[in-house]
PDB file of N, CA and C in Angstrom:
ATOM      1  N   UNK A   1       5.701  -9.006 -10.217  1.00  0.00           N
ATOM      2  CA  UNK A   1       4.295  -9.262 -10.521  1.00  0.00           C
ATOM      3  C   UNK A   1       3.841 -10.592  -9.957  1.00  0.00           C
ATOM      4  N   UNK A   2       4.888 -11.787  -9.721  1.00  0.00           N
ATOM      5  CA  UNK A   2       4.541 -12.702  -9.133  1.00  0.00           C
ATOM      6  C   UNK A   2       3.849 -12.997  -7.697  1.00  0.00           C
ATOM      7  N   UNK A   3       4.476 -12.037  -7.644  1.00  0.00           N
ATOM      8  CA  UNK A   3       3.894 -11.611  -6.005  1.00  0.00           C
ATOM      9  C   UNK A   3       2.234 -11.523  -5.591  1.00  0.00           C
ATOM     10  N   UNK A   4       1.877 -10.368  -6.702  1.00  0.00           N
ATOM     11  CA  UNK A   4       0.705  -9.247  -6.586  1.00  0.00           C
ATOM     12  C   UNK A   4      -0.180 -10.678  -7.284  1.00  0.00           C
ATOM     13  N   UNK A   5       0.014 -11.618  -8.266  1.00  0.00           N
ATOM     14  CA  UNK A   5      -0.650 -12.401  -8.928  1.00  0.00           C
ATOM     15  C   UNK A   5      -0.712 -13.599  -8.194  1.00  0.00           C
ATOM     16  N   UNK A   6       0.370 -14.079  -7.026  1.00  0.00           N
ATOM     17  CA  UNK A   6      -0.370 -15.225  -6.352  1.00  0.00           C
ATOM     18  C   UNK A   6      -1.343 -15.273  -5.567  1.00  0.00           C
ATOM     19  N   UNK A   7      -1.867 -14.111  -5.045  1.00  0.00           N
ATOM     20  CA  UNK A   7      -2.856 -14.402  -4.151  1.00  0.00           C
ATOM     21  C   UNK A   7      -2.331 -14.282  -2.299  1.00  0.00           C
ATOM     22  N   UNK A   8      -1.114 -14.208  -2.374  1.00  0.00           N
ATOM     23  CA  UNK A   8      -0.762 -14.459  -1.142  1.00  0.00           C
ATOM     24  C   UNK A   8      -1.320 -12.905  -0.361  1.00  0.00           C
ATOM     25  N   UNK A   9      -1.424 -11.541  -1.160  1.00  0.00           N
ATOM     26  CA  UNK A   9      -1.031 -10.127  -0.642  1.00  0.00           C
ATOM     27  C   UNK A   9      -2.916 -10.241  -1.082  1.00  0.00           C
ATOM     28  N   UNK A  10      -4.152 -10.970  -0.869  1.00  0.00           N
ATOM     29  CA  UNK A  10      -5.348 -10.984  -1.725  1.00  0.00           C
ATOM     30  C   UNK A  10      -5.765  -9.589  -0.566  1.00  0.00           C
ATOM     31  N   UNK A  11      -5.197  -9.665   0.684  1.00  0.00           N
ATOM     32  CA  UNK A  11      -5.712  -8.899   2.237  1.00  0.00           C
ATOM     33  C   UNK A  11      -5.178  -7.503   2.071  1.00  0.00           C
ATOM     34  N   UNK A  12      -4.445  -7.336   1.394  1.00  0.00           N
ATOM     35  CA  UNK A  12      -3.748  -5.935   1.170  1.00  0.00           C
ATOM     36  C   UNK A  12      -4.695  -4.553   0.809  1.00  0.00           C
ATOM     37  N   UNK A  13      -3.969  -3.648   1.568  1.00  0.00           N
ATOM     38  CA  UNK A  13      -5.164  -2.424   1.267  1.00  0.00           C
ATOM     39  C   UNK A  13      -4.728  -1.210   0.861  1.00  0.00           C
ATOM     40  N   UNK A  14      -3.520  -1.421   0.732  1.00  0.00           N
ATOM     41  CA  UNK A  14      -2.310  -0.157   0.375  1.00  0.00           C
ATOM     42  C   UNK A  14      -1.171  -0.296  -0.136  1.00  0.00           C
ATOM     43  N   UNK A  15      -0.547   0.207  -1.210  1.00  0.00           N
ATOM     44  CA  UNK A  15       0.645  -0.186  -1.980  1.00  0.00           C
ATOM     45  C   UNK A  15       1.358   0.801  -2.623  1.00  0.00           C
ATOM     46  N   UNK A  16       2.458   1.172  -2.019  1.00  0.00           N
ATOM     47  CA  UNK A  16       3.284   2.489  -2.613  1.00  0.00           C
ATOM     48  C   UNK A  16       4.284   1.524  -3.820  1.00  0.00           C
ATOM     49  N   UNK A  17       4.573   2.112  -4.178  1.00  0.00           N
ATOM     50  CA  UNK A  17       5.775   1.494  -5.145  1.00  0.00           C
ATOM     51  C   UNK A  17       6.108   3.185  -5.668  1.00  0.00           C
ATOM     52  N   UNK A  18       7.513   2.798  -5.640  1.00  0.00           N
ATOM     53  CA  UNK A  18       8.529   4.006  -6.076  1.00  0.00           C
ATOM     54  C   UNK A  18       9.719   4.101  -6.514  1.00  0.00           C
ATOM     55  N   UNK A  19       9.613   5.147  -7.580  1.00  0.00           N
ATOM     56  CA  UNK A  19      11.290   4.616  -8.679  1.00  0.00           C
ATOM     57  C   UNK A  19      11.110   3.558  -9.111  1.00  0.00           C
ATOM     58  N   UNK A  20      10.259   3.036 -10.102  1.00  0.00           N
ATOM     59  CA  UNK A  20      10.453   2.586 -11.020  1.00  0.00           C
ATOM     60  C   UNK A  20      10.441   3.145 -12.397  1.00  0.00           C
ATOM     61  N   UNK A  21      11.692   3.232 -13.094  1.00  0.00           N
ATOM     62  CA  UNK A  21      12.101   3.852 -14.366  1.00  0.00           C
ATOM     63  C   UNK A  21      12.059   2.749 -15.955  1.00  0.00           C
ATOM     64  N   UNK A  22      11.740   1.962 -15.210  1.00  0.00           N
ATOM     65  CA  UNK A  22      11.894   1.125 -16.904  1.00  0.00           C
ATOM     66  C   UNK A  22      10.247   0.745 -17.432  1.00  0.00           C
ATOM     67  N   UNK A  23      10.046   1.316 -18.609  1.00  0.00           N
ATOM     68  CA  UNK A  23       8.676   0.955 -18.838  1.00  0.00           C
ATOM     69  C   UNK A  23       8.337  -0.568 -18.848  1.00  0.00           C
ATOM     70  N   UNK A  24       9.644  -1.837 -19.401  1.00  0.00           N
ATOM     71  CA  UNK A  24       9.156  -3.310 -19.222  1.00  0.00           C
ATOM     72  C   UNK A  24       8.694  -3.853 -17.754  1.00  0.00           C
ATOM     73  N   UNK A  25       9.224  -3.129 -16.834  1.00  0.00           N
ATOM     74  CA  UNK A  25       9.136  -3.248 -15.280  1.00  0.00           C
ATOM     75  C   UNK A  25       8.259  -2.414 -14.839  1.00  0.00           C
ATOM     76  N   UNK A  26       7.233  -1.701 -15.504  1.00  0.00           N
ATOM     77  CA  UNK A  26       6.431  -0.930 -14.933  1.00  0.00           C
ATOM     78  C   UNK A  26       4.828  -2.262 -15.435  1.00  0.00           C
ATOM     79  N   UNK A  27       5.513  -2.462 -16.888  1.00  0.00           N
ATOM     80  CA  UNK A  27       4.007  -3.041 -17.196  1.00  0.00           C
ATOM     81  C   UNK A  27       4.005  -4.727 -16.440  1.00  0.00           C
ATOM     82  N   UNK A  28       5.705  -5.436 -16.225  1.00  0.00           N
ATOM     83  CA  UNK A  28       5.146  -6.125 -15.288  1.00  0.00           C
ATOM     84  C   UNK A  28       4.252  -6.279 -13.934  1.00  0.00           C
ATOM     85  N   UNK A  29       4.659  -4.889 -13.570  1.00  0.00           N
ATOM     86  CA  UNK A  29       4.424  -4.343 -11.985  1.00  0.00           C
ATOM     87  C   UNK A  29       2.258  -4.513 -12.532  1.00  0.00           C
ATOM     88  N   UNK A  30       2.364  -4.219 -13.545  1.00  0.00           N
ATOM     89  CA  UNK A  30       0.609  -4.097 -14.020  1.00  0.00           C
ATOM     90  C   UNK A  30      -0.017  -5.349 -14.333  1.00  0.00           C
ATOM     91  N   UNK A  31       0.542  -6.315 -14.827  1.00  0.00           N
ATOM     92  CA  UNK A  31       0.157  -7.542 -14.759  1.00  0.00           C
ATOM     93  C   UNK A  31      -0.355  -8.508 -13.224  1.00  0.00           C
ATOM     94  N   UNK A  32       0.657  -7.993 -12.385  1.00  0.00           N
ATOM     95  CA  UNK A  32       0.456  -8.208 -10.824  1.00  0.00           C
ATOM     96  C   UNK A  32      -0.816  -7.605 -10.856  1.00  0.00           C
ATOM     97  N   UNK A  33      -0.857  -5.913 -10.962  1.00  0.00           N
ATOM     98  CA  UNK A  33      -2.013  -5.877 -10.463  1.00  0.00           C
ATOM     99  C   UNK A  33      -3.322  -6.191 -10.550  1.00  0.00           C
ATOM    100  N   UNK A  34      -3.377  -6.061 -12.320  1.00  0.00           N
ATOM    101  CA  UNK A  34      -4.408  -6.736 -12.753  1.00  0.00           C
ATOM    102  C   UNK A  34      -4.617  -8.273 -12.239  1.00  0.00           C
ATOM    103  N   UNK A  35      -4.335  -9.020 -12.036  1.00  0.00           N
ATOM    104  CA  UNK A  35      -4.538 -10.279 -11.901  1.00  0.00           C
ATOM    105  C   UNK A  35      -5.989 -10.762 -11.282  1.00  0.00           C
ATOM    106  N   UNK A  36      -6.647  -9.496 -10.952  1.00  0.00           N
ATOM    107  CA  UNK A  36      -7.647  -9.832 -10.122  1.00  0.00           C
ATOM    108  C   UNK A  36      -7.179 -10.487  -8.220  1.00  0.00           C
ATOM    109  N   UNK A  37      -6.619 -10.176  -8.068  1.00  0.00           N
ATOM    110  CA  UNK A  37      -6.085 -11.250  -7.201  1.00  0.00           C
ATOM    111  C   UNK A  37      -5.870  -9.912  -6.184  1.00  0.00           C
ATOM    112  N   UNK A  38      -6.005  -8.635  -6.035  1.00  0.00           N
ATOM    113  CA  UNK A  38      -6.010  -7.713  -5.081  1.00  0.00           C
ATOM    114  C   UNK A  38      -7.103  -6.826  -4.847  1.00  0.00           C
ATOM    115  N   UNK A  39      -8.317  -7.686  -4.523  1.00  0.00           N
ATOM    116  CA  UNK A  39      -9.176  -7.174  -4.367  1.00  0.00           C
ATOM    117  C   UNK A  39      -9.542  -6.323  -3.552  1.00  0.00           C
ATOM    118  N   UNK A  40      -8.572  -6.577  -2.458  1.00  0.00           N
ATOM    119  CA  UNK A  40      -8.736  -5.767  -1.129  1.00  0.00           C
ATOM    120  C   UNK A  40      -8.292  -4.465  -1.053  1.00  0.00           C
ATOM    121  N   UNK A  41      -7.155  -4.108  -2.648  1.00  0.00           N
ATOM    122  CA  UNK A  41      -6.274  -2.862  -2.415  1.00  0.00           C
ATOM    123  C   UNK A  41      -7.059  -1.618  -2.935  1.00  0.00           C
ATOM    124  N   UNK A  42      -7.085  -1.029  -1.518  1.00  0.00           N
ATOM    125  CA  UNK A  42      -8.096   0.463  -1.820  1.00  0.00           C
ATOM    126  C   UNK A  42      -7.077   1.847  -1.840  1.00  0.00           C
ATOM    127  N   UNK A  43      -5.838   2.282  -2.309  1.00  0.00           N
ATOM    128  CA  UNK A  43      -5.068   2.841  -2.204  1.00  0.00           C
ATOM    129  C   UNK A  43      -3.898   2.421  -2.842  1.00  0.00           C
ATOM    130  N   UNK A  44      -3.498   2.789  -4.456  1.00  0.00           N
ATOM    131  CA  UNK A  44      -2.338   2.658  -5.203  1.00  0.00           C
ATOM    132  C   UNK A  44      -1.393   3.885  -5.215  1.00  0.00           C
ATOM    133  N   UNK A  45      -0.556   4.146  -4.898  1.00  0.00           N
ATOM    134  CA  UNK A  45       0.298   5.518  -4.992  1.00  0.00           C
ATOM    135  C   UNK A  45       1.450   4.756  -5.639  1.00  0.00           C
ATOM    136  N   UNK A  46       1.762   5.651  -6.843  1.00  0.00           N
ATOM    137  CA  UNK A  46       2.843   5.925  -7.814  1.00  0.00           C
ATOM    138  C   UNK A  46       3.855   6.607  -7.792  1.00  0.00           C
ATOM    139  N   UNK A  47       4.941   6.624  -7.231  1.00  0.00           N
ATOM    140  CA  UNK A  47       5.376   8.206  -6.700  1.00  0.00           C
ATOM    141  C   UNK A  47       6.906   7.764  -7.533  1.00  0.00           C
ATOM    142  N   UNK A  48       7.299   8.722  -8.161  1.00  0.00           N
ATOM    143  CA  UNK A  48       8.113   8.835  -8.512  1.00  0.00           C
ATOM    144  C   UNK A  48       8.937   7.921  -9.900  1.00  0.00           C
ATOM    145  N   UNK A  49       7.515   7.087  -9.759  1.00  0.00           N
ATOM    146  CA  UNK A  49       7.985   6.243 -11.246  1.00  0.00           C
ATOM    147  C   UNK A  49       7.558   6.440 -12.654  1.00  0.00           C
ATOM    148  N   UNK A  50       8.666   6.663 -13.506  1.00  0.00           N
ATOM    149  CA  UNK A  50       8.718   6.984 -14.760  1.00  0.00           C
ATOM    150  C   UNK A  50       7.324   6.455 -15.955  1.00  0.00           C
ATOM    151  N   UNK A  51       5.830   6.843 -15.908  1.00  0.00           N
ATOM    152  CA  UNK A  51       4.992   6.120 -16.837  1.00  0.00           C
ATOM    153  C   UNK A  51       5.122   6.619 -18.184  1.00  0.00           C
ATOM    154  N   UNK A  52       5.368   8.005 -18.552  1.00  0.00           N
ATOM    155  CA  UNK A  52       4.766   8.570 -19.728  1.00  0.00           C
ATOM    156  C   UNK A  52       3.379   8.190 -20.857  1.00  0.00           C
ATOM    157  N   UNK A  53       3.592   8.055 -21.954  1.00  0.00           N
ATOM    158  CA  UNK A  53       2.976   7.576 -22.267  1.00  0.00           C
ATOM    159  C   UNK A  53       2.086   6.050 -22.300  1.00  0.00           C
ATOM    160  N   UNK A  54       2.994   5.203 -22.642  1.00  0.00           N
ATOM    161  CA  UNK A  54       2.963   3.772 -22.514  1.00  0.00           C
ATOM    162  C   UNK A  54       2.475   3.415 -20.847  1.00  0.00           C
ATOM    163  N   UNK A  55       3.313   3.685 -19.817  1.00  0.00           N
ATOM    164  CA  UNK A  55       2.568   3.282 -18.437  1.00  0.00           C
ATOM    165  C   UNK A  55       1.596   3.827 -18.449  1.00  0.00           C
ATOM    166  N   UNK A  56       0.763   5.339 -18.648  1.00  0.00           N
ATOM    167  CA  UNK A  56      -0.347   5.058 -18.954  1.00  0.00           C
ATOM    168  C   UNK A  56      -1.603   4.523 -19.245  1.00  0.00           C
ATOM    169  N   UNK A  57      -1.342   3.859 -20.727  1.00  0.00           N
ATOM    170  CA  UNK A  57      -2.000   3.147 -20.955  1.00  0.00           C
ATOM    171  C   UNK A  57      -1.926   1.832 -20.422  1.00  0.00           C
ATOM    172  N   UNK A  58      -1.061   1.312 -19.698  1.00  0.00           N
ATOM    173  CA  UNK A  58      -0.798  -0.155 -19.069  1.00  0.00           C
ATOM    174  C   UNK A  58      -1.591   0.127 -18.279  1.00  0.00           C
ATOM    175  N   UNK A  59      -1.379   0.997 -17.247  1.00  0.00           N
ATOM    176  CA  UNK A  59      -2.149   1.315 -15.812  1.00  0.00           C
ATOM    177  C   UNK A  59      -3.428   1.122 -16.724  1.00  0.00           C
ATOM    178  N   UNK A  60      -4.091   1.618 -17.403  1.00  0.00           N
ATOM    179  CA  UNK A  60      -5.764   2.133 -17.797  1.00  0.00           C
ATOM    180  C   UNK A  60      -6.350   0.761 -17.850  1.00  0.00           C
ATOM    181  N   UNK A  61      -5.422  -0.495 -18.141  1.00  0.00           N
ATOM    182  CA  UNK A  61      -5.851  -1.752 -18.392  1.00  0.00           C
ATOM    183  C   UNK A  61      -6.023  -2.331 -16.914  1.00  0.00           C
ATOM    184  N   UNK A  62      -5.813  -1.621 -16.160  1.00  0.00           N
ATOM    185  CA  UNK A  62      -5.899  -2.471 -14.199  1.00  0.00           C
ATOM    186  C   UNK A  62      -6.377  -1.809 -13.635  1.00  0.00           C
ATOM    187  N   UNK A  63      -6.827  -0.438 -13.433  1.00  0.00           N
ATOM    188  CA  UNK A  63      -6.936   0.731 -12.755  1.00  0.00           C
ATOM    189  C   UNK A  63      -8.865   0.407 -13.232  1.00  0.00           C
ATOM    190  N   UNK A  64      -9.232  -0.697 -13.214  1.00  0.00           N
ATOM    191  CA  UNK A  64     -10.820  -0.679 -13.517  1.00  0.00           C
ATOM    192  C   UNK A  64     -11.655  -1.229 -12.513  1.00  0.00           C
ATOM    193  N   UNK A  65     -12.527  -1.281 -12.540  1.00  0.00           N
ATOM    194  CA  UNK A  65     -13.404  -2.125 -11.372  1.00  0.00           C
ATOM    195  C   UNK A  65     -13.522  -3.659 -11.441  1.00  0.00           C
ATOM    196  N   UNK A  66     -13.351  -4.070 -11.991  1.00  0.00           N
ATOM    197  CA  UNK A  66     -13.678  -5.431 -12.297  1.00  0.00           C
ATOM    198  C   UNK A  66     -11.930  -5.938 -11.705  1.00  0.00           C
ATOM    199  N   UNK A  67     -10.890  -5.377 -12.222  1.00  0.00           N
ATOM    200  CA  UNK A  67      -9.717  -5.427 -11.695  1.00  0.00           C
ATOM    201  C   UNK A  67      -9.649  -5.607 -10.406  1.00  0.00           C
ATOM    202  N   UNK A  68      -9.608  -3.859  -9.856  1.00  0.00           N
ATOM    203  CA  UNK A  68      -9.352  -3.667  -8.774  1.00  0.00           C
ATOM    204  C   UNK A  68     -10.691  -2.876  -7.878  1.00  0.00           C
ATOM    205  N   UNK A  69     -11.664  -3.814  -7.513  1.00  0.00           N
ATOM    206  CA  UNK A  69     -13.135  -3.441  -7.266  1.00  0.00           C
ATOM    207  C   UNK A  69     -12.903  -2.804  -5.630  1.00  0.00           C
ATOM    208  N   UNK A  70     -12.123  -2.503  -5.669  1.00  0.00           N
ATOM    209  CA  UNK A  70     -11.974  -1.777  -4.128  1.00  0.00           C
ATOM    210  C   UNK A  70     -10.877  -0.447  -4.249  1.00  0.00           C
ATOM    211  N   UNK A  71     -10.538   0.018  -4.994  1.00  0.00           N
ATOM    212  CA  UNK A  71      -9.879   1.137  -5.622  1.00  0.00           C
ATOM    213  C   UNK A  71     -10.516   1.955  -4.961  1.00  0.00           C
ATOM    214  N   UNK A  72      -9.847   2.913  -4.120  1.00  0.00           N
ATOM    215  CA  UNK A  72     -10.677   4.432  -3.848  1.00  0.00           C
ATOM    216  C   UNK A  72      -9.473   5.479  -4.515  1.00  0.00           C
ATOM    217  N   UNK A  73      -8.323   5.295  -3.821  1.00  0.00           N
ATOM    218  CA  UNK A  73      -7.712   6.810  -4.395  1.00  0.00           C
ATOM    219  C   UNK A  73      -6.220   6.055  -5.336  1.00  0.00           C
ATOM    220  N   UNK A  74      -5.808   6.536  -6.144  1.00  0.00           N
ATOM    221  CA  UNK A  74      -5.025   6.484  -7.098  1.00  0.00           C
ATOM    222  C   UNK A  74      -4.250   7.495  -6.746  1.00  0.00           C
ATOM    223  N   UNK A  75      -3.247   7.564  -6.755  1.00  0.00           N
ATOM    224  CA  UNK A  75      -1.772   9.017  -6.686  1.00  0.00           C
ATOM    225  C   UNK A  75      -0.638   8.719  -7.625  1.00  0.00           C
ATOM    226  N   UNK A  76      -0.340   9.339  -8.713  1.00  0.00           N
ATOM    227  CA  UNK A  76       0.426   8.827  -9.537  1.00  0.00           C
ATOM    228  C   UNK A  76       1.077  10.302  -9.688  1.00  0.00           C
ATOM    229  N   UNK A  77       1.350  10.666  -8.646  1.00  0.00           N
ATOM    230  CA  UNK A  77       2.346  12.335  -8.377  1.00  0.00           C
ATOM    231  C   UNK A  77       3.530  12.077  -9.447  1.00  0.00           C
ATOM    232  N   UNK A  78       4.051  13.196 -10.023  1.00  0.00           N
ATOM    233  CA  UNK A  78       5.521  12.783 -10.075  1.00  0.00           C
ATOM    234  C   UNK A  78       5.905  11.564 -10.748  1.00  0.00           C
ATOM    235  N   UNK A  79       5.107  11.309 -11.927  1.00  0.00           N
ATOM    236  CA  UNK A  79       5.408   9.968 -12.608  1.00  0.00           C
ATOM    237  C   UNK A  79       5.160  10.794 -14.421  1.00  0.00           C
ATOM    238  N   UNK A  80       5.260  11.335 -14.392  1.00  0.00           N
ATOM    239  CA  UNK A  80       5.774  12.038 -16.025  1.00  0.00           C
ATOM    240  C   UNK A  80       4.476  11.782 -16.478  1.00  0.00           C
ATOM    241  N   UNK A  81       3.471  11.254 -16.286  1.00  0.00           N
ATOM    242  CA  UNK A  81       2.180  11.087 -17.059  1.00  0.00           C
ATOM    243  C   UNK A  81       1.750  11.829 -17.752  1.00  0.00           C
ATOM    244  N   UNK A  82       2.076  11.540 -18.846  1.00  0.00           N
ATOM    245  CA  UNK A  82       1.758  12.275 -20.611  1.00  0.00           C
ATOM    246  C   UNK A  82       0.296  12.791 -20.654  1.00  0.00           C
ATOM    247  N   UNK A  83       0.201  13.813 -21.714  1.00  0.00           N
ATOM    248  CA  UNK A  83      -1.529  13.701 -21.510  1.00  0.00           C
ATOM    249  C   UNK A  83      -2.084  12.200 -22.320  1.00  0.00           C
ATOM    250  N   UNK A  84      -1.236  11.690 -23.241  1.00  0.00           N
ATOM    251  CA  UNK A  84      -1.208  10.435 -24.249  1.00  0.00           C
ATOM    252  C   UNK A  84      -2.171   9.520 -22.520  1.00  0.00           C
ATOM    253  N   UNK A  85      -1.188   9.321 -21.883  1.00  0.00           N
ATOM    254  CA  UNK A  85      -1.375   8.392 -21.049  1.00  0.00           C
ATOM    255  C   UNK A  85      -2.864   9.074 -19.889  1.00  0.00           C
ATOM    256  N   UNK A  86      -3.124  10.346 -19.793  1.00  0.00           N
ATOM    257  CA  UNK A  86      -4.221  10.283 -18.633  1.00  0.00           C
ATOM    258  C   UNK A  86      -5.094   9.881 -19.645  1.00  0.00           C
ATOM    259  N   UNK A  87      -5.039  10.524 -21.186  1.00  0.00           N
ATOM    260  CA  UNK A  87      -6.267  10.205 -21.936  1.00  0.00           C
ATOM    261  C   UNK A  87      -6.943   8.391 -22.014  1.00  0.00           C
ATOM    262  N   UNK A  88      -5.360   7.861 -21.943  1.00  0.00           N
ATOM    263  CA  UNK A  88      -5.997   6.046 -22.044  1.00  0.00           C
ATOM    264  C   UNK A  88      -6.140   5.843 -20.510  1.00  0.00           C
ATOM    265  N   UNK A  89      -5.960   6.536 -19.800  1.00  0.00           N
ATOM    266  CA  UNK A  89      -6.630   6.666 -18.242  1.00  0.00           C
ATOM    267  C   UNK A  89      -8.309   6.536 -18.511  1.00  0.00           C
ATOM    268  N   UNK A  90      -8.789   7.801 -18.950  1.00  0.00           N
ATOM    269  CA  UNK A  90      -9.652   8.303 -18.727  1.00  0.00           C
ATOM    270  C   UNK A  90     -10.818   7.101 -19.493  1.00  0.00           C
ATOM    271  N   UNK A  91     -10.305   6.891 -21.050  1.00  0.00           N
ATOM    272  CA  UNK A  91     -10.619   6.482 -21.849  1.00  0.00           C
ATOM    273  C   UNK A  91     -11.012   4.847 -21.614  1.00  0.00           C
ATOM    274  N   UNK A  92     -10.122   4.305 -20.696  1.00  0.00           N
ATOM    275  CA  UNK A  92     -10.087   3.253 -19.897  1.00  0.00           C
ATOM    276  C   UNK A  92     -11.606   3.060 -18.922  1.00  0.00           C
ATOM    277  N   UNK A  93     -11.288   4.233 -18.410  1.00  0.00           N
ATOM    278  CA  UNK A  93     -12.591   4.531 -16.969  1.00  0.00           C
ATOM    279  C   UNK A  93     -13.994   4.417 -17.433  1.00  0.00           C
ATOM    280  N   UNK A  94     -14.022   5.128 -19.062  1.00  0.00           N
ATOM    281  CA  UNK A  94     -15.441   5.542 -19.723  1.00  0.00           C
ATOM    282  C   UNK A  94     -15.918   3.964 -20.589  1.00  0.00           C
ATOM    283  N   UNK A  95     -15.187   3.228 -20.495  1.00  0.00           N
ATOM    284  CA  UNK A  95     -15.901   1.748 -21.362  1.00  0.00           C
ATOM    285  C   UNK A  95     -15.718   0.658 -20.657  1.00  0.00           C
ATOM    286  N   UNK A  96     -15.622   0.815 -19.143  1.00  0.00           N
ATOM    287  CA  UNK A  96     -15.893   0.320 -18.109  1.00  0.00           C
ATOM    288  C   UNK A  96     -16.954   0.075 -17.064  1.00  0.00           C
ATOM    289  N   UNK A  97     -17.406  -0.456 -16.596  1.00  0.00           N
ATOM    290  CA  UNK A  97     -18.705  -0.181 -15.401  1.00  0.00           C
ATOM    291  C   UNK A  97     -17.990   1.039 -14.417  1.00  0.00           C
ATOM    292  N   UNK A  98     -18.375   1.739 -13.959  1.00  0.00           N
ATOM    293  CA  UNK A  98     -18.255   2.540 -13.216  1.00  0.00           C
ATOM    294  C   UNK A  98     -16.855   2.357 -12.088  1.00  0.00           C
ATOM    295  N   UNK A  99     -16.260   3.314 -12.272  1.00  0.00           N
ATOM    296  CA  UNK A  99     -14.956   2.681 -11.201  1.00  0.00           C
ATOM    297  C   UNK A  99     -15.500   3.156  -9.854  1.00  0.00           C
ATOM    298  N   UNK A 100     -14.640   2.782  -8.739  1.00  0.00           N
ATOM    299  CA  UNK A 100     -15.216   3.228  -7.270  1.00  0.00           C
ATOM    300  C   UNK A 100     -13.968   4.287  -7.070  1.00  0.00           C
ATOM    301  N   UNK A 101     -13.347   4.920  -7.771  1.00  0.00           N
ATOM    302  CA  UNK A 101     -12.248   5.565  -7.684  1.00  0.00           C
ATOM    303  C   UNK A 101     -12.981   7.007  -6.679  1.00  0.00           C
ATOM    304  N   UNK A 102     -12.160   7.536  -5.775  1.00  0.00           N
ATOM    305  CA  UNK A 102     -12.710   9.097  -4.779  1.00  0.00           C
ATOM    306  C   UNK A 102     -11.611  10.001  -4.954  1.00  0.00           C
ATOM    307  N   UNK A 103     -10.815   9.129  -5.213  1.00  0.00           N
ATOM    308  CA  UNK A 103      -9.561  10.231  -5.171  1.00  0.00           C
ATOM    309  C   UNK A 103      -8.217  10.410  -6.060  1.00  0.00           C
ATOM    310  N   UNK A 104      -8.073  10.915  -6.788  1.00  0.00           N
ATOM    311  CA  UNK A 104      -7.330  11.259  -8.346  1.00  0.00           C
ATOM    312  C   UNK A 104      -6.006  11.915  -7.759  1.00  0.00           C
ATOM    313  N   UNK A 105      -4.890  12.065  -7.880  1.00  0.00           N
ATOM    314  CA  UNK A 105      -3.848  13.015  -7.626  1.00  0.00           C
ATOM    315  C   UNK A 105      -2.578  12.543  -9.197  1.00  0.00           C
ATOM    316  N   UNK A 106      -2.776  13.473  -9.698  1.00  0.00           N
ATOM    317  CA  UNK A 106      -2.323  13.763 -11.162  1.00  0.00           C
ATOM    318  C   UNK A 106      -0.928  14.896 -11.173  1.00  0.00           C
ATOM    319  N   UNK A 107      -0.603  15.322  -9.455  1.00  0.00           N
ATOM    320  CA  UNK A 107       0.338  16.398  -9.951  1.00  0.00           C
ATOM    321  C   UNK A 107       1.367  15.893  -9.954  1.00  0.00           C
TER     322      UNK A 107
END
């Protein structure tokens, strides 16, 4: 998360991350993102890392506009996402200003 939170990656426009299985290392990985500090990243893909419930709701806390104001597509394939967790997705999205999100991939 130190990474995503200094500012150094602020130019970044794309970010896979994959296999991550531990939920304490998933919500660090969310603190990075939130930081405000990746404004530029228009493309998050999730592939293969363990959220269920709990990453879920971590993600719902970064996955906003004010966060990440350049967000177009989200892919969180293949990451166990509970309905617990799309709901604090969703739930996240609706008491927010409007996200710029275009593209959802949930399978």
């Amino acid at each position: 998360s130190g990474a995503l939170s200094s500012g150094h990656l602020r130019r970044l426009e794309e970010l896979w991350v994959r296999g991550v299985r531990v939920v304490e290392e998933f919500r660090a990985l969310c603190v990075g993102l939130g930081s405000g500090r990746l404004s530029s990243l228009h493309r998050l893909r999730l592939r293969g890392c363990r959220l269920g419930a709990e990453g879920g709701r971590a993600l719902s806390e970064v996955v906003v506009a004010e966060k990440l104001p350049s967000l177009r597509t989200l892919d969180v394939k293949c990451t166990g996402l509970t309905d617990v967790g799309v709901t604090a997705l969703t739930e996240g999205w609706m008491s927010c200003p409007p996200s710029t999100l275009e593209d959802l991939d949930l399978s």
